[in-house]
C-alpha atoms as a PDB file:
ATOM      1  CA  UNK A   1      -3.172  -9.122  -4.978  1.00  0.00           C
ATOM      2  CA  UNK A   2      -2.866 -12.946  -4.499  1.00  0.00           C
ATOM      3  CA  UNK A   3      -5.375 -15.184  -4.025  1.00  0.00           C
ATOM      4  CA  UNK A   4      -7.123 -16.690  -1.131  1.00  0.00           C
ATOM      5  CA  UNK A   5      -9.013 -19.963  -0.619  1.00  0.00           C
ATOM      6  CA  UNK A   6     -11.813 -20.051   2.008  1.00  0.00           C
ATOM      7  CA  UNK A   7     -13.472 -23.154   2.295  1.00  0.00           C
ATOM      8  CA  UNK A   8     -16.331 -22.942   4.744  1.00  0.00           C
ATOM      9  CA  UNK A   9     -16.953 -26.431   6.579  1.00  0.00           C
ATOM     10  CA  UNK A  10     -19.324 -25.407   8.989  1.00  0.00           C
ATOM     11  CA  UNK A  11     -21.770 -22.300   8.691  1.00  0.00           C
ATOM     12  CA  UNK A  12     -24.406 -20.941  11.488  1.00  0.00           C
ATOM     13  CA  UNK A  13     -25.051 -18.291  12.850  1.00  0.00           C
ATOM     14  CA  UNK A  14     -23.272 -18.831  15.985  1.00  0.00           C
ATOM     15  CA  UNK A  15     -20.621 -20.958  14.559  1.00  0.00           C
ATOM     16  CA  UNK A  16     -18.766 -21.394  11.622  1.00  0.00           C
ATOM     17  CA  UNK A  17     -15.319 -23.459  10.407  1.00  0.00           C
ATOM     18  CA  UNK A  18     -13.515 -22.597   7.771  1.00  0.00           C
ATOM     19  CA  UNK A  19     -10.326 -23.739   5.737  1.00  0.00           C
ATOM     20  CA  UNK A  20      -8.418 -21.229   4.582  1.00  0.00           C
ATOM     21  CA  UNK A  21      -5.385 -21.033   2.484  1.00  0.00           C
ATOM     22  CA  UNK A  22      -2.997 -17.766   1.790  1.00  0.00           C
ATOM     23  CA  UNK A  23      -0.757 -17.859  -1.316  1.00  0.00           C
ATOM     24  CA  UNK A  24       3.109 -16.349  -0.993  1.00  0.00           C
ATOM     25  CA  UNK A  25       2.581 -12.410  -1.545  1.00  0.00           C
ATOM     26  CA  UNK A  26      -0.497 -12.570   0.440  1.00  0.00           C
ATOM     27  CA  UNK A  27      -0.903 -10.424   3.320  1.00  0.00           C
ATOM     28  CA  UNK A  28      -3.896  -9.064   6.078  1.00  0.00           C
ATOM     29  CA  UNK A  29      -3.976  -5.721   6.790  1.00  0.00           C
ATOM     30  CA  UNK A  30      -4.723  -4.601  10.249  1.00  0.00           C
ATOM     31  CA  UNK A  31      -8.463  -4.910  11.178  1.00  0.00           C
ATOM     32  CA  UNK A  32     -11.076  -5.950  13.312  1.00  0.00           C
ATOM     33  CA  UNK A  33     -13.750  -8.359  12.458  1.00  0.00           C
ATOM     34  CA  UNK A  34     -17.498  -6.640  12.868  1.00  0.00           C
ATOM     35  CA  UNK A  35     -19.872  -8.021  14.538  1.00  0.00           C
ATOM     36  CA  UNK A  36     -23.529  -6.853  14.918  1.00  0.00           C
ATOM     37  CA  UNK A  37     -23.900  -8.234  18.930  1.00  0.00           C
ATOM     38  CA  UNK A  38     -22.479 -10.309  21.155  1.00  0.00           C
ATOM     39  CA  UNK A  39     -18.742 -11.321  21.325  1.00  0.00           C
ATOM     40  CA  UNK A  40     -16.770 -13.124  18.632  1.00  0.00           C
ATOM     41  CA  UNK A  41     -13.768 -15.519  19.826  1.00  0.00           C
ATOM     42  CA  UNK A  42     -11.723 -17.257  17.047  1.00  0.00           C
ATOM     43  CA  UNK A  43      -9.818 -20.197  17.365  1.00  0.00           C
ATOM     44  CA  UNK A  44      -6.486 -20.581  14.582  1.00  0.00           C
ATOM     45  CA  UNK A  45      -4.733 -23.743  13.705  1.00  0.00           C
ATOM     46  CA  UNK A  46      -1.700 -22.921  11.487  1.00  0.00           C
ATOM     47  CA  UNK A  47      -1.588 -26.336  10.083  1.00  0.00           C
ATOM     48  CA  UNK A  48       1.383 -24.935   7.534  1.00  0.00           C
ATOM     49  CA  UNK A  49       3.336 -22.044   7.731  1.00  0.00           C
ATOM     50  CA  UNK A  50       5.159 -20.271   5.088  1.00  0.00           C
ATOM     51  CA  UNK A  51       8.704 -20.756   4.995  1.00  0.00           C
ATOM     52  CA  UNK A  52       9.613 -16.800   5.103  1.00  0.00           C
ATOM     53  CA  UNK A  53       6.749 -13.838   6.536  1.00  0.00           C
ATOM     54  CA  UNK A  54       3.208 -14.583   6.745  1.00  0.00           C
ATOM     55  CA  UNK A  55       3.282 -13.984  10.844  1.00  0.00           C
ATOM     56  CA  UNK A  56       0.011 -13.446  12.285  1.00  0.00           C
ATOM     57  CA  UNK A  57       0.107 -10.549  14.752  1.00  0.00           C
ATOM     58  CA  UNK A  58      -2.407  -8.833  17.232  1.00  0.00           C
ATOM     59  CA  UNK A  59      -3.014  -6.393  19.864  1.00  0.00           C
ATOM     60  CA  UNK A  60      -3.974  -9.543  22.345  1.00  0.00           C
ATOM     61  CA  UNK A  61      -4.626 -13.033  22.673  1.00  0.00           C
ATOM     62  CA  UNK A  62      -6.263 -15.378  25.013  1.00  0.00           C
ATOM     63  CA  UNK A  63      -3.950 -18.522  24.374  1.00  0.00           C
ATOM     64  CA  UNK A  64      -1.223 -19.118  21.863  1.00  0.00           C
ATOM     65  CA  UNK A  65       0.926 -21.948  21.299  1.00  0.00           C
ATOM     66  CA  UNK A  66       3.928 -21.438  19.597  1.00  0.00           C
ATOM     67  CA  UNK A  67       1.867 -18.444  17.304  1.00  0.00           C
ATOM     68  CA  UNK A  68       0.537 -22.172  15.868  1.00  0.00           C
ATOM     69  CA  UNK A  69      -3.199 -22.619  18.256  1.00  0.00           C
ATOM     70  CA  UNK A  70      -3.790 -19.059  18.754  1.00  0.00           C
ATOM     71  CA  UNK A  71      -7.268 -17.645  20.679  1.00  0.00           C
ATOM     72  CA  UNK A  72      -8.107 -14.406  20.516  1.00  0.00           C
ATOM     73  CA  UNK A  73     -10.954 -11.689  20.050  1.00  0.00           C
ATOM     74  CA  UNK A  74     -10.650 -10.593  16.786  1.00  0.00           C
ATOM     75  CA  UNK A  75     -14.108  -8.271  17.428  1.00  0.00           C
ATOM     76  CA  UNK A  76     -11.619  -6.468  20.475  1.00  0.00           C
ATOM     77  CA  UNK A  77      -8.335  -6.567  18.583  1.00  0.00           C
ATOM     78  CA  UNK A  78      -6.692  -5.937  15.992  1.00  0.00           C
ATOM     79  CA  UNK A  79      -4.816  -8.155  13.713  1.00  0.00           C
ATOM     80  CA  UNK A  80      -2.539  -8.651  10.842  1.00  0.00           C
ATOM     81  CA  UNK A  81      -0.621 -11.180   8.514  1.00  0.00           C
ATOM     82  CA  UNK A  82       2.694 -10.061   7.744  1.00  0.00           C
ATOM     83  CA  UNK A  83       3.178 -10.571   3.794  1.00  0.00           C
ATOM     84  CA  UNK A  84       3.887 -14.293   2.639  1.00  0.00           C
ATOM     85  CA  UNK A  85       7.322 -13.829   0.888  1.00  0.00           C
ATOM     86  CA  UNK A  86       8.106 -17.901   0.591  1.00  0.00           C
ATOM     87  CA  UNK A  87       5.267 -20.502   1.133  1.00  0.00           C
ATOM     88  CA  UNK A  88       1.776 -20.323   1.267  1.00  0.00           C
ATOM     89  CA  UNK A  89       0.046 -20.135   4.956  1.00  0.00           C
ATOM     90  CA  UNK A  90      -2.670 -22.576   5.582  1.00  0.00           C
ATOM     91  CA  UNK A  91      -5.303 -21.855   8.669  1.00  0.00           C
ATOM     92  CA  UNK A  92      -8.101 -23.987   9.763  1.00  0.00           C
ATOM     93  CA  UNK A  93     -10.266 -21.650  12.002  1.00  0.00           C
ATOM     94  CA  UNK A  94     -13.371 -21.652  14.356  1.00  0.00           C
ATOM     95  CA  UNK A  95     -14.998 -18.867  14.804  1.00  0.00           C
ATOM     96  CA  UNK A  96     -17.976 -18.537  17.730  1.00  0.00           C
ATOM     97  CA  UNK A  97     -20.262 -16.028  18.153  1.00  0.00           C
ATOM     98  CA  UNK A  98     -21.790 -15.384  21.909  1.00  0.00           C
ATOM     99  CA  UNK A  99     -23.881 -13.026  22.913  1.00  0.00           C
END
């Protein structure tokens, strides 16, 4: 499989930023993201999008823009990356953590 780049910014245990980067063949297979307690709410940027797949798709969100500034629960729904075939994806994410 390709490779991804996560660069955390911002790390507690509430709250965390990261950078993340998704190279063309990449993909996410559907999932949810575990959480212990409490409710998790993340908040996308897709600063670059490929030029062909790599389309980020879920069960439900709370606010998208154009599928560019999406909200969702990620702990409620699940979600996927279609595969990258041209490009590379680029994602600059908060994630918070409430209880």
């Amino acid at each position: 499989m390709t490779s991804i780049i996560n660069r955390t910014l911002i790390y507690t245990q509430r709250f965390a930023i990261n950078l993340v980067t998704y190279s063309e063949g990449h993909f996410v297979s559907r999932h949810f993201d575990m959480v212990s307690s409490g409710r998790l709410y993340k908040l996308n940027f897709v600063l670059v999008q490929p030029k062909e797949g790599g389309i980020f798709e879920t069960e439900g969100v709370i606010f998208s823009l154009f599928n560019r500034i999406i909200l969702f629960r990620p702990d409620l729904y699940q979600h996927s990356v279609s595969k990258i075939v041209r490009g590379k994806r680029v994602l600059l994410s908060f994630a918070l953590r409430l209880n």
